[in-house]
C-alpha atoms as a PDB file:
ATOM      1  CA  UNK A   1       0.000   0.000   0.000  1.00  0.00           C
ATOM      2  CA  UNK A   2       1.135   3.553  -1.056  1.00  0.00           C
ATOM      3  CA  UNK A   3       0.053   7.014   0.163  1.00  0.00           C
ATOM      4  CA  UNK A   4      -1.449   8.803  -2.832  1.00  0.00           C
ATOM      5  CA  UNK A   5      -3.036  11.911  -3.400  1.00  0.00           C
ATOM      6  CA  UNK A   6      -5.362  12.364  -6.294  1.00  0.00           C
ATOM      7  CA  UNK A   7      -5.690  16.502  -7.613  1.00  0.00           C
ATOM      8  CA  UNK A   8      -8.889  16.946  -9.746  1.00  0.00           C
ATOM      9  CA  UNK A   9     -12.265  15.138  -9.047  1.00  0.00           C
ATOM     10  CA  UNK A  10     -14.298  15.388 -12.836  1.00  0.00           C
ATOM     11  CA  UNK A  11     -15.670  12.567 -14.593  1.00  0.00           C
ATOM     12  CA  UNK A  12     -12.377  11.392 -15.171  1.00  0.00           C
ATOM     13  CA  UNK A  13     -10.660  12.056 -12.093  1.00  0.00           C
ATOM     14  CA  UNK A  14     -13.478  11.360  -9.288  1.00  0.00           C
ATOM     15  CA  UNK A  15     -13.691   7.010 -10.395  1.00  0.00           C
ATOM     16  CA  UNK A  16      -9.856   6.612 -11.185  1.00  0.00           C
ATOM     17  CA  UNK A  17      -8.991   8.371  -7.636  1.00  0.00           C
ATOM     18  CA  UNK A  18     -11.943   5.671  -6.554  1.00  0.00           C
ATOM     19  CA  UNK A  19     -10.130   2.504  -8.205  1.00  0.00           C
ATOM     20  CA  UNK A  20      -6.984   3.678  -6.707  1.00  0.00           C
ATOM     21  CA  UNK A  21      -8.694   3.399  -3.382  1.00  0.00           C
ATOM     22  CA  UNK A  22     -10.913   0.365  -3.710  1.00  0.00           C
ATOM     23  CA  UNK A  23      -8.637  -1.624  -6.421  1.00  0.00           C
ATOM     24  CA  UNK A  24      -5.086  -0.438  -5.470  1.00  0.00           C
ATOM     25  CA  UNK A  25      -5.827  -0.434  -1.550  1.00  0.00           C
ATOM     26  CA  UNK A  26      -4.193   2.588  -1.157  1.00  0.00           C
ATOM     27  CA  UNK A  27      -4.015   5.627   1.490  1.00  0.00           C
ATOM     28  CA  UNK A  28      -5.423   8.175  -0.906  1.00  0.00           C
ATOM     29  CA  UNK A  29      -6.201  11.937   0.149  1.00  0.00           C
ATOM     30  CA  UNK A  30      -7.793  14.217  -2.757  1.00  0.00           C
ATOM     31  CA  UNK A  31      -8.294  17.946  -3.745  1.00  0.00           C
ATOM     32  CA  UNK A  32     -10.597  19.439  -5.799  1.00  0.00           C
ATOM     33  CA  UNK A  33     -11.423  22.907  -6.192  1.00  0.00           C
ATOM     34  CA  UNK A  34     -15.227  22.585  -5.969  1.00  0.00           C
ATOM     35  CA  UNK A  35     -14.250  21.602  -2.005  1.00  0.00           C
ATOM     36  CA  UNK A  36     -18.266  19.694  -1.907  1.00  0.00           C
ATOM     37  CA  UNK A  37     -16.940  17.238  -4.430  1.00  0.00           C
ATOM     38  CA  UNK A  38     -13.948  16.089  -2.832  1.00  0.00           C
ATOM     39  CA  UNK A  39     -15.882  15.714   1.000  1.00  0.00           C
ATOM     40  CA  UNK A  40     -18.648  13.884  -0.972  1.00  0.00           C
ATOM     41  CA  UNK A  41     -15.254  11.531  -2.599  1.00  0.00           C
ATOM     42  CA  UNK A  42     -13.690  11.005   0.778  1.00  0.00           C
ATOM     43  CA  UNK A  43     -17.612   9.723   2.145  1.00  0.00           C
ATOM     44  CA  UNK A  44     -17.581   7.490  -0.488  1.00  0.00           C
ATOM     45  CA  UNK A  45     -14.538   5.663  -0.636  1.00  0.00           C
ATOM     46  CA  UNK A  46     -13.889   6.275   3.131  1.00  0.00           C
ATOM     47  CA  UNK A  47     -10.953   8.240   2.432  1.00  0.00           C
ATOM     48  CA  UNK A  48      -9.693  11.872   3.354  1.00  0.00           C
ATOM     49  CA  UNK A  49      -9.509  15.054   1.437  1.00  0.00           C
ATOM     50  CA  UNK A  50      -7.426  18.428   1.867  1.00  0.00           C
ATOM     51  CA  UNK A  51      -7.762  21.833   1.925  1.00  0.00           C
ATOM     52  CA  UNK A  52      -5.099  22.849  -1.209  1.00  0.00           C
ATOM     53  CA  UNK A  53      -2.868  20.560  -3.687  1.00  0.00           C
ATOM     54  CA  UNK A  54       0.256  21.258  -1.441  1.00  0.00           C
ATOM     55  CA  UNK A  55      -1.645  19.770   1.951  1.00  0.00           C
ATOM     56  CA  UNK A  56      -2.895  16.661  -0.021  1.00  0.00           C
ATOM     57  CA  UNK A  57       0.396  16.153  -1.316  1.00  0.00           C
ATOM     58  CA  UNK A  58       2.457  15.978   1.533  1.00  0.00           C
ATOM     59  CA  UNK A  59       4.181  12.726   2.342  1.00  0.00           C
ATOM     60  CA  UNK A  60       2.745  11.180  -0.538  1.00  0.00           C
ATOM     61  CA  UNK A  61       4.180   8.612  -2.500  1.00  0.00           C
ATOM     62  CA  UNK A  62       2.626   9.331  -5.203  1.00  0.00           C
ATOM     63  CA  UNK A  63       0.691  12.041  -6.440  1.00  0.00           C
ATOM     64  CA  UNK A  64      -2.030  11.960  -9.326  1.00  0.00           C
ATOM     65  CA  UNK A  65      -3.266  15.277 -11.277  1.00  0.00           C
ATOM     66  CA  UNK A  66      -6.028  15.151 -13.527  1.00  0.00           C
ATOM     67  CA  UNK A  67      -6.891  18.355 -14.365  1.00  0.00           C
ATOM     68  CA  UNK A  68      -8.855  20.718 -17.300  1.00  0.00           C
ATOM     69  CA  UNK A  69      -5.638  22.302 -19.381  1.00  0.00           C
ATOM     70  CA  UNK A  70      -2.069  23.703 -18.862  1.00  0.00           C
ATOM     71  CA  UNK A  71      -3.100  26.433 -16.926  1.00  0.00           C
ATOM     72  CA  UNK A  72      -4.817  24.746 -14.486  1.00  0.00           C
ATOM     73  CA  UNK A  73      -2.179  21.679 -14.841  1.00  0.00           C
ATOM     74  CA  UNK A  74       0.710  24.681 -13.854  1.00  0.00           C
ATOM     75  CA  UNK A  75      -1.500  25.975 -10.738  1.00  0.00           C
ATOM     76  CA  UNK A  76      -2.403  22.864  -9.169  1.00  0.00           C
ATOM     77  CA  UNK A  77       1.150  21.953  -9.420  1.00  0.00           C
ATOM     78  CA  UNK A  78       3.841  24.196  -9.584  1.00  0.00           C
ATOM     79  CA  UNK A  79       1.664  27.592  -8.675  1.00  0.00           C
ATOM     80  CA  UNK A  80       0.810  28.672  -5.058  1.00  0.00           C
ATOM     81  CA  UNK A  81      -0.150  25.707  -3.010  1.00  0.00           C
ATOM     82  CA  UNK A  82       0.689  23.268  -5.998  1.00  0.00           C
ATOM     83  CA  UNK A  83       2.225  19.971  -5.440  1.00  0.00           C
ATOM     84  CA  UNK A  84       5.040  20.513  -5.794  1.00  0.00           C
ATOM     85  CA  UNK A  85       5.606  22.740  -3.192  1.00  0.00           C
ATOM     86  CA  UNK A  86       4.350  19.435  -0.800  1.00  0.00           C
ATOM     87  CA  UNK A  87       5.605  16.876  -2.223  1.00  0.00           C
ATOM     88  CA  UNK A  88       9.243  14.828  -0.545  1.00  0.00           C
ATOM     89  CA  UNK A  89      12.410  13.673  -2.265  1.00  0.00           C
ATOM     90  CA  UNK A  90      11.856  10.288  -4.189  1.00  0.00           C
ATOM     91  CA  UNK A  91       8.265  10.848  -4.534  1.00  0.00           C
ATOM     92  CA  UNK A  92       6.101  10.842  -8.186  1.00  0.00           C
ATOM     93  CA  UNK A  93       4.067  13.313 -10.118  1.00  0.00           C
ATOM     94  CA  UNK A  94       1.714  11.544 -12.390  1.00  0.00           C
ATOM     95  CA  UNK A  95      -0.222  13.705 -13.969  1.00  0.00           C
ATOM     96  CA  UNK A  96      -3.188  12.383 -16.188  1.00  0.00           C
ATOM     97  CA  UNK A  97      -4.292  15.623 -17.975  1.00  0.00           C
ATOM     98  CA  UNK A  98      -4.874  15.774 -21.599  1.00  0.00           C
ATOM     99  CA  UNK A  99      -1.887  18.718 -22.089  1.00  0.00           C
ATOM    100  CA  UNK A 100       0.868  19.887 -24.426  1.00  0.00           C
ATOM    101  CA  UNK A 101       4.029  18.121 -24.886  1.00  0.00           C
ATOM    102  CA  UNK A 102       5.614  21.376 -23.581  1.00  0.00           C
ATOM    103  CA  UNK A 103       3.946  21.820 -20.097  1.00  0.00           C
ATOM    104  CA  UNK A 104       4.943  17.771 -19.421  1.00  0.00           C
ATOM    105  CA  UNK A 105       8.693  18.741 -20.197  1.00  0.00           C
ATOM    106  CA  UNK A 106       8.743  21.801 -18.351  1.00  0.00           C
ATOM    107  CA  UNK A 107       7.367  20.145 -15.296  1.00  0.00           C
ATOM    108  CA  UNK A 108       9.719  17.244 -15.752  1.00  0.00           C
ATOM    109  CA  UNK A 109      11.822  19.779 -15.471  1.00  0.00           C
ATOM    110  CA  UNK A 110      10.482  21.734 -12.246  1.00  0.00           C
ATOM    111  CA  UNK A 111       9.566  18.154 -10.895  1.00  0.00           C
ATOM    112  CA  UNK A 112      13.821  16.794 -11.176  1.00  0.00           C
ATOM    113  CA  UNK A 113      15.025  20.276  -9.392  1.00  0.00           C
ATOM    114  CA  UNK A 114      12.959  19.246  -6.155  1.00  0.00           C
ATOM    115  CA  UNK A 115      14.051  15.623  -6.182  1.00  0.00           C
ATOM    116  CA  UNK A 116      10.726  14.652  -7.710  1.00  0.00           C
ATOM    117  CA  UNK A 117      10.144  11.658 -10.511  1.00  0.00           C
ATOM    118  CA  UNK A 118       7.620  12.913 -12.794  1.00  0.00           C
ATOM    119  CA  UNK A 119       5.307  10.831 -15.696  1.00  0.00           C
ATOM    120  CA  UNK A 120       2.711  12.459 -18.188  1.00  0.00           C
ATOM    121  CA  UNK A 121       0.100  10.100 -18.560  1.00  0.00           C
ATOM    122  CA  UNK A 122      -2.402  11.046 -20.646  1.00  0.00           C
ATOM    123  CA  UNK A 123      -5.724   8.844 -20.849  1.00  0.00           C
ATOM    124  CA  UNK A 124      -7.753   7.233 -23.234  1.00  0.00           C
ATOM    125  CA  UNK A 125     -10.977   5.405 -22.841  1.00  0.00           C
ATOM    126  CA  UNK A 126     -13.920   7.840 -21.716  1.00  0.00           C
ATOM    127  CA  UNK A 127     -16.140   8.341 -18.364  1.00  0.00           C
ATOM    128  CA  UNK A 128     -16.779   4.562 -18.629  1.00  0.00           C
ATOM    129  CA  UNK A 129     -13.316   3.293 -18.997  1.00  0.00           C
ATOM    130  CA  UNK A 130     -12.436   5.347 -16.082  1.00  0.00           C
ATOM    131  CA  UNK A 131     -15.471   3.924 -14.033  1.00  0.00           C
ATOM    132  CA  UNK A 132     -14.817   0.585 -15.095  1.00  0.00           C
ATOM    133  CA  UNK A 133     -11.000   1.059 -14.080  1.00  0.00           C
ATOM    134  CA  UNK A 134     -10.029  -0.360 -18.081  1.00  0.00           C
ATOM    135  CA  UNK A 135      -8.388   3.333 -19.568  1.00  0.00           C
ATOM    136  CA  UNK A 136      -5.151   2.854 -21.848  1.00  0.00           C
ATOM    137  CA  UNK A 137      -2.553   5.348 -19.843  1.00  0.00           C
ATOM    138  CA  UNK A 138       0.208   6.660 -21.965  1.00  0.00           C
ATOM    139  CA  UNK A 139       3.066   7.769 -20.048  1.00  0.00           C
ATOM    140  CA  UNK A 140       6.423   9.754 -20.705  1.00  0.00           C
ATOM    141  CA  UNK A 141       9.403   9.525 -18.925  1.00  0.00           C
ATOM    142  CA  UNK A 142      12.509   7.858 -17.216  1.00  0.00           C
ATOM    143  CA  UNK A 143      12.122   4.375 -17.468  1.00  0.00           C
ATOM    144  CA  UNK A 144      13.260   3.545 -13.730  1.00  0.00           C
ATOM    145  CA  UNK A 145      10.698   6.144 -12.793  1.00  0.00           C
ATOM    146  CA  UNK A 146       7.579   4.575 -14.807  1.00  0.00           C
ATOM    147  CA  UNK A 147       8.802   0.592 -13.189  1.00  0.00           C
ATOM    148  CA  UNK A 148       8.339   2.242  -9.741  1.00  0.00           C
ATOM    149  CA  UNK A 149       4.689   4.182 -11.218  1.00  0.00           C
ATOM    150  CA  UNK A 150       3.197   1.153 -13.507  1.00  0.00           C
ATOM    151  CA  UNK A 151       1.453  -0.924 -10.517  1.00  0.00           C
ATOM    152  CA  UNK A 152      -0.135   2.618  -8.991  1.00  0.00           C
ATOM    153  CA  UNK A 153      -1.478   3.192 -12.295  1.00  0.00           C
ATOM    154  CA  UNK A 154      -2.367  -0.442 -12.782  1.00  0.00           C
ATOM    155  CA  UNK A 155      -5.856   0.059 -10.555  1.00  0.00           C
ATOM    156  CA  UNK A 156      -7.563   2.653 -13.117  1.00  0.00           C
ATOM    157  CA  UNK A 157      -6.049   0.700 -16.181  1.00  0.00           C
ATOM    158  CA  UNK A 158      -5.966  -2.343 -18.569  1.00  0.00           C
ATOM    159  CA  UNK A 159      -3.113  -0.483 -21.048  1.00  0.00           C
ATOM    160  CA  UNK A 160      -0.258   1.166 -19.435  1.00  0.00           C
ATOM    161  CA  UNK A 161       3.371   1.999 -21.840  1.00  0.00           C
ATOM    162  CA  UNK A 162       5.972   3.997 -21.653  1.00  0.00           C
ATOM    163  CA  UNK A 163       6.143   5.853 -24.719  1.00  0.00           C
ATOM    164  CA  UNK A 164       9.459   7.898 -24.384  1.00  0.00           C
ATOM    165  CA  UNK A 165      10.870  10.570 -22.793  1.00  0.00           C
ATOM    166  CA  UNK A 166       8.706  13.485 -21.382  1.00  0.00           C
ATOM    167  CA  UNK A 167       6.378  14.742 -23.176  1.00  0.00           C
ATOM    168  CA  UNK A 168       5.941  11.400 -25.064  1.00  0.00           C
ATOM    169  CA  UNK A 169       2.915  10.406 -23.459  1.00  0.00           C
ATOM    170  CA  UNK A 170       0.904  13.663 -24.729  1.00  0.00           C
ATOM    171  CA  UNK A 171       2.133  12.979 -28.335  1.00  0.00           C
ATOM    172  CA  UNK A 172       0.335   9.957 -27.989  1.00  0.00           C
ATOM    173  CA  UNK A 173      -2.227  10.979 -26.727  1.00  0.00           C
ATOM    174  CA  UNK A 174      -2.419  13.589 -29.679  1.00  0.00           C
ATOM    175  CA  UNK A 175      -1.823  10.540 -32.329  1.00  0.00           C
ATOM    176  CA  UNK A 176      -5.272   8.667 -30.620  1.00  0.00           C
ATOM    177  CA  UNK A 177      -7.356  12.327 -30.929  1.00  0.00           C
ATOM    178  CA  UNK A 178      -6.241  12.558 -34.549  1.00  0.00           C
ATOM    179  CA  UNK A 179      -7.083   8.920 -35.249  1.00  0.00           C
ATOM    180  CA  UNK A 180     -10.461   9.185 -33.258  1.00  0.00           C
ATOM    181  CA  UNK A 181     -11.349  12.540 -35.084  1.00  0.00           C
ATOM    182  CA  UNK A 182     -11.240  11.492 -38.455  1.00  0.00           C
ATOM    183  CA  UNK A 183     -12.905   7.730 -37.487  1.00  0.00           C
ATOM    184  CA  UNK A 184     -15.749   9.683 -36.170  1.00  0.00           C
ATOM    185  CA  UNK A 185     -16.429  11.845 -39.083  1.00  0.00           C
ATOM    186  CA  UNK A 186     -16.087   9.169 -41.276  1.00  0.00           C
ATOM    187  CA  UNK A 187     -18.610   7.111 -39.432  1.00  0.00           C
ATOM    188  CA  UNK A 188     -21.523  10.313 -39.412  1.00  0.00           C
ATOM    189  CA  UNK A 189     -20.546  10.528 -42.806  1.00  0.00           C
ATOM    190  CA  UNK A 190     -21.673   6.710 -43.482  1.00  0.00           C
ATOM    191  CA  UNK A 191     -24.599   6.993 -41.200  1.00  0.00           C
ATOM    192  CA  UNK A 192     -26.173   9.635 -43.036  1.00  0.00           C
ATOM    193  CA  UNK A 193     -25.306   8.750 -46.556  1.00  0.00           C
ATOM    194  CA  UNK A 194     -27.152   5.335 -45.464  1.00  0.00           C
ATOM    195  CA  UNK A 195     -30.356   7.157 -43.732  1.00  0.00           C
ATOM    196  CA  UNK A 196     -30.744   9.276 -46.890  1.00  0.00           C
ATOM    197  CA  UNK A 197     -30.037   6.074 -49.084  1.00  0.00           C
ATOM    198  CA  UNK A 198     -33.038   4.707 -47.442  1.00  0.00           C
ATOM    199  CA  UNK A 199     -30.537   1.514 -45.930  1.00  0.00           C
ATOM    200  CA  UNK A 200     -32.081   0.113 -42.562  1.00  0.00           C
ATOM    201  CA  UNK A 201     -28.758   1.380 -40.600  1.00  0.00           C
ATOM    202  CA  UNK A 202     -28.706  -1.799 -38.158  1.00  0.00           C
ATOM    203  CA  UNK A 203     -28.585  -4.194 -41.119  1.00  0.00           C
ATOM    204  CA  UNK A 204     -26.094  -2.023 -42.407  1.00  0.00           C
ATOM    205  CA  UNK A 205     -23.890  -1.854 -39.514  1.00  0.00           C
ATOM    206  CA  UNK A 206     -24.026  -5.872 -38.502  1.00  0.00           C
ATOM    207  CA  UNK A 207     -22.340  -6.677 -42.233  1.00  0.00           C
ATOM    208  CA  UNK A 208     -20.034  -4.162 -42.172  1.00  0.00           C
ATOM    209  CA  UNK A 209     -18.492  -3.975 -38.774  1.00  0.00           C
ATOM    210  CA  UNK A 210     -17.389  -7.300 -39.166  1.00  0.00           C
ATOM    211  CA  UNK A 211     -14.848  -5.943 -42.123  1.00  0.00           C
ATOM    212  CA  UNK A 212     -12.880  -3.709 -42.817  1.00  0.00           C
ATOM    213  CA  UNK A 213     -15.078  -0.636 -41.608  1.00  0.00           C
ATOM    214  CA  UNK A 214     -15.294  -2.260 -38.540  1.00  0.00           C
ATOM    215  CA  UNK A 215     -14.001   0.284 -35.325  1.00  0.00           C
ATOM    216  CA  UNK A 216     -14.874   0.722 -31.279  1.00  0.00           C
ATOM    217  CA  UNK A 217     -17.007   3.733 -32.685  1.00  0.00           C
ATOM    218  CA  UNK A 218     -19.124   1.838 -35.081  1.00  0.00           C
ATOM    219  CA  UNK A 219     -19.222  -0.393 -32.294  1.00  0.00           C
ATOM    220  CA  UNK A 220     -20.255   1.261 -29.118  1.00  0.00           C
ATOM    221  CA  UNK A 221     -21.573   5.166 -30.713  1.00  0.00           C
ATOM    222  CA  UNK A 222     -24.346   3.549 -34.092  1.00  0.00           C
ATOM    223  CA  UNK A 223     -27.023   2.993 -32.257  1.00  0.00           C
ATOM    224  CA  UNK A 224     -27.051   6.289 -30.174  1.00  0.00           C
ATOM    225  CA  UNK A 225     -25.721   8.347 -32.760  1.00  0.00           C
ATOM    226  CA  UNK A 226     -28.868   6.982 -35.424  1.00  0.00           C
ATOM    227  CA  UNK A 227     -31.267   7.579 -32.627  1.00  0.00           C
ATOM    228  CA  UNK A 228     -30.071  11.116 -32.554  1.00  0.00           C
ATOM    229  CA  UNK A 229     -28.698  11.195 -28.903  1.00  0.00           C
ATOM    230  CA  UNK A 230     -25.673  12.685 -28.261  1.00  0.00           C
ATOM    231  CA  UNK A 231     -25.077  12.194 -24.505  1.00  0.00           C
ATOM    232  CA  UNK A 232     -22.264   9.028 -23.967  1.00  0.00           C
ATOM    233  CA  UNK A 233     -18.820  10.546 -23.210  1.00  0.00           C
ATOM    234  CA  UNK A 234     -16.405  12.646 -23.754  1.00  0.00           C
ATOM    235  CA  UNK A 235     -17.668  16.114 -24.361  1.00  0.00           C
ATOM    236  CA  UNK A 236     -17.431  18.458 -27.757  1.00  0.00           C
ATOM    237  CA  UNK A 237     -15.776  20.845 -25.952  1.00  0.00           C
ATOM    238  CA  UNK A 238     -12.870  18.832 -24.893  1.00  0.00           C
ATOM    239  CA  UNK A 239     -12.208  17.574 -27.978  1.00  0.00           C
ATOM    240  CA  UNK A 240     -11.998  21.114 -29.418  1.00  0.00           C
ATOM    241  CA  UNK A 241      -8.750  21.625 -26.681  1.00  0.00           C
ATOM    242  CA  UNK A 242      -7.481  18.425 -27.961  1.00  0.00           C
ATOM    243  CA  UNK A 243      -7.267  19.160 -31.397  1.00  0.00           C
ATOM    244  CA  UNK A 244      -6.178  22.649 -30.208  1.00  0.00           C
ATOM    245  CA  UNK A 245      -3.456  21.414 -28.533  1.00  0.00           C
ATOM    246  CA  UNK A 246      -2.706  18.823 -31.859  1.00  0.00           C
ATOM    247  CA  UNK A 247      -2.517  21.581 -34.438  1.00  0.00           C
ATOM    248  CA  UNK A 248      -0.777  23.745 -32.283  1.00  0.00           C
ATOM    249  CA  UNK A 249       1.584  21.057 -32.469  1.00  0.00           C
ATOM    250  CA  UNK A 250       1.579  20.006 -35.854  1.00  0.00           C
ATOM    251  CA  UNK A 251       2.308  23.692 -36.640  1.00  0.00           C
ATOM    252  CA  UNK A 252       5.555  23.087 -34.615  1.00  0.00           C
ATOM    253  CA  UNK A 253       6.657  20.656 -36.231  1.00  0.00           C
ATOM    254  CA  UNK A 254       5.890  20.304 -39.410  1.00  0.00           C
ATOM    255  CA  UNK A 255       3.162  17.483 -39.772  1.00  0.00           C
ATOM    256  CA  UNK A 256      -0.050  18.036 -42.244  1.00  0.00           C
ATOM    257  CA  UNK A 257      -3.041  16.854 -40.270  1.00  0.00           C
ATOM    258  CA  UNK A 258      -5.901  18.757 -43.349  1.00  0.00           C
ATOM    259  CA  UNK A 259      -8.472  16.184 -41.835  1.00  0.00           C
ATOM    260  CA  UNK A 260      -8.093  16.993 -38.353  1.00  0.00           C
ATOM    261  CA  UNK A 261      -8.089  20.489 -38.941  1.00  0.00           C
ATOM    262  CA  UNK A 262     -11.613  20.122 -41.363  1.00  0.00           C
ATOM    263  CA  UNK A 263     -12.620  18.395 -38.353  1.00  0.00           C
ATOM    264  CA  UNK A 264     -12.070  20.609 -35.753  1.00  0.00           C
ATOM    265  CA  UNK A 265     -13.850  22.787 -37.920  1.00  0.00           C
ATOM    266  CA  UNK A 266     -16.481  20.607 -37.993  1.00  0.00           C
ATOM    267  CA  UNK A 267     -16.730  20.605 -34.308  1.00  0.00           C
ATOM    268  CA  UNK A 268     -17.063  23.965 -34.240  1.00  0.00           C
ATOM    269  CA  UNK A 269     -19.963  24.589 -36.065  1.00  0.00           C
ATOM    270  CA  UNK A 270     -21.546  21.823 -33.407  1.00  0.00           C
ATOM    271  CA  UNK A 271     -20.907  24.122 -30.853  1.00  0.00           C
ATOM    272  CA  UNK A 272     -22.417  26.826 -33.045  1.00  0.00           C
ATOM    273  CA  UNK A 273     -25.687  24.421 -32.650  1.00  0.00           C
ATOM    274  CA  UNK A 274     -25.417  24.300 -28.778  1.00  0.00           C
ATOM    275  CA  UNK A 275     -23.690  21.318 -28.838  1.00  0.00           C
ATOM    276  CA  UNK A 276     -20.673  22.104 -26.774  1.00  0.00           C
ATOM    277  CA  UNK A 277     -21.623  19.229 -23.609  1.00  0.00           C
ATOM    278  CA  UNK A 278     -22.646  16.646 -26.513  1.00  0.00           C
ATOM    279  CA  UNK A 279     -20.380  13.768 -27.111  1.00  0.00           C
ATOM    280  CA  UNK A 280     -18.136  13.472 -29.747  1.00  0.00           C
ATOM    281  CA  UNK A 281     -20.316  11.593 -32.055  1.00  0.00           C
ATOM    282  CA  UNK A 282     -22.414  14.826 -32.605  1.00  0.00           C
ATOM    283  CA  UNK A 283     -20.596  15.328 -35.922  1.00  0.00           C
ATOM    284  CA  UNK A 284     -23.844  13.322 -37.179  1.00  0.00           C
ATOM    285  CA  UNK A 285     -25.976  16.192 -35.989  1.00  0.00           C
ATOM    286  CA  UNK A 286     -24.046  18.780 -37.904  1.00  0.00           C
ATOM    287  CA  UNK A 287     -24.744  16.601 -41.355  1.00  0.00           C
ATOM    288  CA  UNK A 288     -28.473  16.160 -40.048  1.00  0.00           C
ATOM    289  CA  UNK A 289     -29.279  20.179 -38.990  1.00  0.00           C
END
């Protein structure tokens, strides 16, 4: 058993902090900056929460951030009362926000001067993987660092790999937002070519998810996405700060990404519709309006 702290209670953050407790057995204290939602944590999983990031730090292990963007990423963690400012010698930073490569180096960085291992470990999986403890974790950092991480992590995941050096695991995670945003579009696109083609979509989609066409989106998103409902994950306006983060990137250094730019395009015009809290599979609605 470890002493952990856990720094951001969402969707994502408020299960894997849970698993952590329940599945990894460990001491965990949390912060969140809604205070109500990390009392109503600690009642649930019996465990204790703390006033700032630096007090639920302290003499921790490990500590896990999962957080909105860089900004918040750099206050919970190296700003007033971050982390790092309560965190020992020999401990880990694991932080599990969707960020740039940049802000994971530059607290690899800030992490190393105070003694401090630290791995970015981006997620991927959704509110369910992270309820059903099954995300794929992509981490970046010093190998001996990671060996000591891997069976904390293990309780909120069923993929864990080290993926290089910091910053690694954020490229990753970019390559899966890229890959997911031009499967989904692709997908609406097929859905409502078949609807206006006058296809019965199930039929449709149990011949051709067996081939070739076959994905986890066709998979898990058809049914809700031809009934119109838009409510199963991870939110529109999160994806937008993915792909933000992705072609800010790309513009670095050097990649051509012209789908994932049309999409993010795309994206925005759901938002335009109101659409900012839907799930990503909206991009039907936008071919539908």
């Amino acid at each position: 058993m470890a002493k952990v702290a856990f720094i951001g209670l969402g969707v994502m953050g408020f299960p894997m902090a849970g698993h952590l407790k329940t599945k990894g057995g460990h001491d965990v204290t949390v912060y969140n900056r809604t205070a109500e939602k990390a009392v109503a944590w600690a009642e649930k999983f019996s465990g204790k929460s703390a006033p700032t990031p630096a007090e639920a730090a302290s003499g921790a292990d490990f500590v896990f951030v999962c957080v909105g963007n860089d900004e918040d990423l750099r206050s919970v963690t190296s700003g007033k009362n971050g982390v790092l400012h309560g965190m020992k010698p020999g401990s880990v930073l694991i932080d599990n926000t969707t960020a740039s490569a940049e802000v994971a180096r530059e607290l690899y960085a800030a992490a190393k001067e105070k003694g401090v291992g630290f791995i970015d470990a981006p997620v991927s999986g959704g509110q369910a993987g992270a309820e059903n403890g099954v995300l794929t974790v992509m981490c970046g950092g010093d190998e001996a660092v990671f060996d000591g991480a891997r069976p904390v992590i293990d309780a909120y995941a069923r993929m864990v790999g080290l993926m290089g050096p910091a910053g690694s695991g954020q490229l990753t995670k970019m390559v899966n937002q890229i890959c997911i945003a031009g499967l989904v579009q692709g997908l609406a696109e097929g859905l409502h070519f078949g609807k206006r083609a006058g296809l019965d979509i199930e039929k449709v989609v149990e011949v051709i998810s067996k081939g070739a066409a076959g994905s986890w989106q066709m998979e898990n998103r058809h049914k809700t996405m031809n009934a119109g409902k838009y409510d199963f994950g991870f939110a529109v306006d999160w994806m937008r700060k993915d792909l933000g983060i992705v072609l800010t990137e790309a513009r670095r250094n050097g990649a051509k990404l012209p789908v994932t730019a049309v999409v993010d395009q795309f994206y925005g015009d759901v938002q335009a519709m109101g659409g900012n809290r839907w799930d990503t599979s909206s991009l039907l609605a936008r071919l539908e309006k």
